[in-house]
Each structure stands twice: as structure tokens, then as C-alpha cells.
C-alpha atoms as a PDB file:
ATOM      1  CA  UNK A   1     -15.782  63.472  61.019  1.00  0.00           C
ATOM      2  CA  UNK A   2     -13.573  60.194  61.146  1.00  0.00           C
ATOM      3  CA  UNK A   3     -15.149  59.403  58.016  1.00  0.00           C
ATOM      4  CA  UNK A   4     -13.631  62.264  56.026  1.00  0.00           C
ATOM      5  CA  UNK A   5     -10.181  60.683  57.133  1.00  0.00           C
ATOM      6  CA  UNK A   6     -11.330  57.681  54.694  1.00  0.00           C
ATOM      7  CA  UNK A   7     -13.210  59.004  52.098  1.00  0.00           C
ATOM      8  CA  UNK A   8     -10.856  61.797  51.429  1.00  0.00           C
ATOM      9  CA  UNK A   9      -8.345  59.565  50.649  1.00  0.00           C
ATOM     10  CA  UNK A  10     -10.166  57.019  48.706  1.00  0.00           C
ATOM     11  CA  UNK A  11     -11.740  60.198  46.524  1.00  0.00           C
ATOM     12  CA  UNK A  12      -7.932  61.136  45.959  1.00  0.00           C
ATOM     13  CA  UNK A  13      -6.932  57.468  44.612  1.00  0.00           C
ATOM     14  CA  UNK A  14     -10.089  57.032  42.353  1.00  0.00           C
ATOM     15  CA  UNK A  15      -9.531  60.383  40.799  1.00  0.00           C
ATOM     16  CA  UNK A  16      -5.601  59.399  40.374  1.00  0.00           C
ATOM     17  CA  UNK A  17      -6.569  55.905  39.246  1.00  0.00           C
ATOM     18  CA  UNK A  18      -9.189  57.398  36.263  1.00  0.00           C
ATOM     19  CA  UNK A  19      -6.551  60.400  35.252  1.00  0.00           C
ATOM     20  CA  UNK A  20      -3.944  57.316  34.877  1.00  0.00           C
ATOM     21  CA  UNK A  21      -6.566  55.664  32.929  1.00  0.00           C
ATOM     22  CA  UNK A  22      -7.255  58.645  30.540  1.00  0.00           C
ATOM     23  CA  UNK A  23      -3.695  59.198  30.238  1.00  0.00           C
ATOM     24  CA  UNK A  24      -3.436  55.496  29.120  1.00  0.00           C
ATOM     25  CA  UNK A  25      -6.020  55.620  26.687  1.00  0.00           C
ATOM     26  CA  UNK A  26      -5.241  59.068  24.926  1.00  0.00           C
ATOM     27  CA  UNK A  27      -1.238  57.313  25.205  1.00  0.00           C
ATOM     28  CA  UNK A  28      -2.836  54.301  22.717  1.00  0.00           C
ATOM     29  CA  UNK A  29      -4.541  56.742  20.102  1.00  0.00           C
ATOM     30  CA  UNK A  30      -7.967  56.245  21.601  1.00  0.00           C
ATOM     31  CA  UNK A  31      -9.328  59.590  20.830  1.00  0.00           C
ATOM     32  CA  UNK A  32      -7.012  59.655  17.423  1.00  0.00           C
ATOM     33  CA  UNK A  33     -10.228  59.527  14.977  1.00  0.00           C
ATOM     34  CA  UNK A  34     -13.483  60.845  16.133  1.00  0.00           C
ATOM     35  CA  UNK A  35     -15.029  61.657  13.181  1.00  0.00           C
ATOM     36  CA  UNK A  36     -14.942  58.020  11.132  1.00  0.00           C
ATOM     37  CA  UNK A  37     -17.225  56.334  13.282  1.00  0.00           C
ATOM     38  CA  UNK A  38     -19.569  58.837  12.762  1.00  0.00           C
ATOM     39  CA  UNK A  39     -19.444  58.327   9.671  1.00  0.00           C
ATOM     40  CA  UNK A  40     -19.227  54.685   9.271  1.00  0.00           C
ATOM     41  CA  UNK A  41     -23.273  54.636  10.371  1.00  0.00           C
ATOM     42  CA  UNK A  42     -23.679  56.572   7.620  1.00  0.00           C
ATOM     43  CA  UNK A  43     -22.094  54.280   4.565  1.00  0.00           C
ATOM     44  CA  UNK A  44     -24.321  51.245   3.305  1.00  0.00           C
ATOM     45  CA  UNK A  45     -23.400  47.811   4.711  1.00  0.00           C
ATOM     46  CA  UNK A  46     -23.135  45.041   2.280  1.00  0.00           C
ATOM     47  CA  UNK A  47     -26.333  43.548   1.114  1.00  0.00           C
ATOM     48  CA  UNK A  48     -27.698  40.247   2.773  1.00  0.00           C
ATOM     49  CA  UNK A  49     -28.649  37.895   0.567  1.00  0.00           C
ATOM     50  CA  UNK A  50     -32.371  36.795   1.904  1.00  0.00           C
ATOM     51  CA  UNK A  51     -33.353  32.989   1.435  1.00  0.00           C
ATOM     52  CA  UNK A  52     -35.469  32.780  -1.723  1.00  0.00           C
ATOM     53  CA  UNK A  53     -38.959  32.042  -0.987  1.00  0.00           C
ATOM     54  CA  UNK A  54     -39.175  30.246  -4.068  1.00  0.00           C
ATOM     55  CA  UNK A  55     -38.922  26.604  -3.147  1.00  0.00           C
ATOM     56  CA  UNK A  56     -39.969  23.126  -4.953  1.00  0.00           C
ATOM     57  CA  UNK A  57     -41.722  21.811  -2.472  1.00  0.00           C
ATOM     58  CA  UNK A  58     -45.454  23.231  -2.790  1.00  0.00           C
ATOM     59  CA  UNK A  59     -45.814  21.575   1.265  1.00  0.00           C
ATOM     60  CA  UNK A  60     -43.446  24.140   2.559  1.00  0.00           C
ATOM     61  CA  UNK A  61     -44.636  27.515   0.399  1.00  0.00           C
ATOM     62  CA  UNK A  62     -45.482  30.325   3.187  1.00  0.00           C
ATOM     63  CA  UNK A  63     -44.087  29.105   5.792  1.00  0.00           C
ATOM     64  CA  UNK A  64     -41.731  30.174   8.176  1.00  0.00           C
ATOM     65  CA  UNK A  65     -38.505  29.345   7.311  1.00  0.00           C
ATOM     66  CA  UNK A  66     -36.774  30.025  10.725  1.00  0.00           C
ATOM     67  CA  UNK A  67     -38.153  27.720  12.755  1.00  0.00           C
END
């Protein structure tokens, strides 16, 4: 029963500290945009340019080039 005397406590600061927290965040325009990131998987990224494969020196042809 003595433990109650700590834990209620403790529950009562940790659910103050994360309220603060969401009240910080919301505060800061956090949860301003929801829907662009969801669509920002959705657009094409740039292309990458891929190393040509193409290269003078017949030794090299095939190989890995990341070594």
C-alpha cells in the first residue's frame, strides 16, 4: 500500500509532463499539415544519375564498381 503513495504521484507528474509536451508541440505548428507528408511519398524524387557502365578500359568491364 506504501507504494501507491509513490507511484500515484509519479503517474500524476508523467501525465502532466507529456500534456505539457503536447501542448508544446501543437504551440509550434506540429500537427499544422498532416496531409503533405502523405503526399510527399507519393511525388517522384529526382532521378539519380547511375555510373555508366560503359568504360575504356576492357580490364574493368563487368565488374563491380563499388568496391
Amino acid at each position: 500500500m506504501s507504494v501507491l503513495l509513490l507511484l500515484i504521484p509519479f503517474s500524476l507528474l508523467m501525465g502532466g509532463l507529456f500534456l505539457w509536451l503536447f501542448f508544446m508541440a501543437v504551440k509550434k505548428d506540429q500537427f499544422d499539415d498532416l496531409v503533405t507528408p502523405a503526399h510527399r511519398m507519393l511525388l517522384e524524387d529526382e532521378t539519380i544519375q547511375q555510373p555508366s557502365l560503359n568504360r575504356k578500359d576492357s580490364n574493368h568491364a563487368g565488374t563491380n564498381h563499388l568496391r
